[in-house]
Protein backbone atom coordinates (compact mmCIF):
# COMPACT_ATOMS: atom_id res chain seq x y z
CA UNK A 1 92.87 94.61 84.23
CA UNK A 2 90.59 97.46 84.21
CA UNK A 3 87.55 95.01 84.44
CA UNK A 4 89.05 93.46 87.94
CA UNK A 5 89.60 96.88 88.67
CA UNK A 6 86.09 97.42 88.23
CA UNK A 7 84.58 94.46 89.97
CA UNK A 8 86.74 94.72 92.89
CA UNK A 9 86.06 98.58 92.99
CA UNK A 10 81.97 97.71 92.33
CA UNK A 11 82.15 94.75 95.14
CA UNK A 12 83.99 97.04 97.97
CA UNK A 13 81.11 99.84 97.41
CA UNK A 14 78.58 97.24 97.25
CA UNK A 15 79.76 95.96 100.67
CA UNK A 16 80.39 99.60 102.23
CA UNK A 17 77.08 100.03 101.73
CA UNK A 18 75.89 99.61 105.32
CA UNK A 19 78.30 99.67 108.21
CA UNK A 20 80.54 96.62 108.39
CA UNK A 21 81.02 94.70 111.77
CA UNK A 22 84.18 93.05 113.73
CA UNK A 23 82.70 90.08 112.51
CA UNK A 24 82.04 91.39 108.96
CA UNK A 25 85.64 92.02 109.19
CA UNK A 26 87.05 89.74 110.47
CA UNK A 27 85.21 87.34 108.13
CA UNK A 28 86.46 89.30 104.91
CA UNK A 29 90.23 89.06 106.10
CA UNK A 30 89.60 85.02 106.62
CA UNK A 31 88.46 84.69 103.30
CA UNK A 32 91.23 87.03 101.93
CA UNK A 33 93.78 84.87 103.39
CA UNK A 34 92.44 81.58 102.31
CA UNK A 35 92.48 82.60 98.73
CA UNK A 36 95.64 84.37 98.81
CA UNK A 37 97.27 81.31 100.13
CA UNK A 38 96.06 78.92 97.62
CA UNK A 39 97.40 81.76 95.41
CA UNK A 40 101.01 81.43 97.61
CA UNK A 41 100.66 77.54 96.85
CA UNK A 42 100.99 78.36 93.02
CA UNK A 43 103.95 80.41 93.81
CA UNK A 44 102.28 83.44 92.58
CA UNK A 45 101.04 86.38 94.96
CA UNK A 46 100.36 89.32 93.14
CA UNK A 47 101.89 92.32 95.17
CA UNK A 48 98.84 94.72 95.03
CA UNK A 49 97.05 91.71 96.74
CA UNK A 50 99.43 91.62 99.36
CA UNK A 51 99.40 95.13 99.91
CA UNK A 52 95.50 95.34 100.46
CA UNK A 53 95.69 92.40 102.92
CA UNK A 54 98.26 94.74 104.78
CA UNK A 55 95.69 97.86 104.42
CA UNK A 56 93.25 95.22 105.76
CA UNK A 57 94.51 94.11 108.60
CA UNK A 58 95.81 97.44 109.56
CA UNK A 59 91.94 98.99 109.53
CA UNK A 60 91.08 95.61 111.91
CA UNK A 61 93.76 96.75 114.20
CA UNK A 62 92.08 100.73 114.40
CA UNK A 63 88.93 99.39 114.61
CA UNK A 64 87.96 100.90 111.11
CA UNK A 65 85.72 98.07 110.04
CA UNK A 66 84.23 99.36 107.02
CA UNK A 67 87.96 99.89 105.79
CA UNK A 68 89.09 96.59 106.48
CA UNK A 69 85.99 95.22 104.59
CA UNK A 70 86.84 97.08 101.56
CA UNK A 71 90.85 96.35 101.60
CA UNK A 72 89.78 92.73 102.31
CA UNK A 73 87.28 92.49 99.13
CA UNK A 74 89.60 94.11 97.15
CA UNK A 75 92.52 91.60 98.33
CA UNK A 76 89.85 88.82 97.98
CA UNK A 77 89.27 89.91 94.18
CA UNK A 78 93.31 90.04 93.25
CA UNK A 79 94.27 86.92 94.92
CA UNK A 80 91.44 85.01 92.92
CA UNK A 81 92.95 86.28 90.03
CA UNK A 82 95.99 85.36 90.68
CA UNK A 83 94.58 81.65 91.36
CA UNK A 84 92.92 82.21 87.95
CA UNK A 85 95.69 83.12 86.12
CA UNK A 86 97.96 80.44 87.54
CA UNK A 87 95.53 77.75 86.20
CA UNK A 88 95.17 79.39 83.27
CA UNK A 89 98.66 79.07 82.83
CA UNK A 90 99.20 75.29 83.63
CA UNK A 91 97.57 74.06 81.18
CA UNK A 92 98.07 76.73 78.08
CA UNK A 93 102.14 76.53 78.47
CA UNK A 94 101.22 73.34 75.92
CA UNK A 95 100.37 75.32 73.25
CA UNK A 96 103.27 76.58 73.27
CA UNK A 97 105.89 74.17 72.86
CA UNK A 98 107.06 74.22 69.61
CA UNK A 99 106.32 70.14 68.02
């Protein structure tokens, strides 16, 4: 956990680094949403994903771009995770049946 922390934390500085556009945005929150719904489609949305999709969309709506690029990274990062995890999980259950 503390590496996604890290990544996600390393990515939204790395992309706050010059000032983010509408478009920038806009594009981030797109992107956010298309992972977290393939995340939805395993039945498993991880709440602090949610939440920065929320903080996301909330900067797009004041204008705060740079915000809203960082919230949307950061809900980018969790909701691949959560994708991760969820195929990680399909197949491992296996090894766990008792034979």
């Amino acid at each position: 956990m503390k590496r996604l922390f890290l990544v996600a934390t390393l990515l939204a500085f790395s992309t706050a680094a010059h000032a983010a556009t509408s478009a920038d945005a806009q594009a981030a929150l797109a992107s956010a949403e298309k992972v977290e719904a393939q995340a939805a489609g395993f039945g498993n949305r991880w709440v602090p994903a949610e939440a920065a999709l929320k903080a996301a969309r909330d900067a797009i709506a004041k204008q705060n771009w740079d915000e809203a690029l960082v919230q949307a990274n950061t809900a980018r990062a969790l909701a691949q995770r959560a994708v991760e995890q969820s195929q990680e999980q399909e197949t491992l259950w296996r090894d766990a049946i008792i034979r």
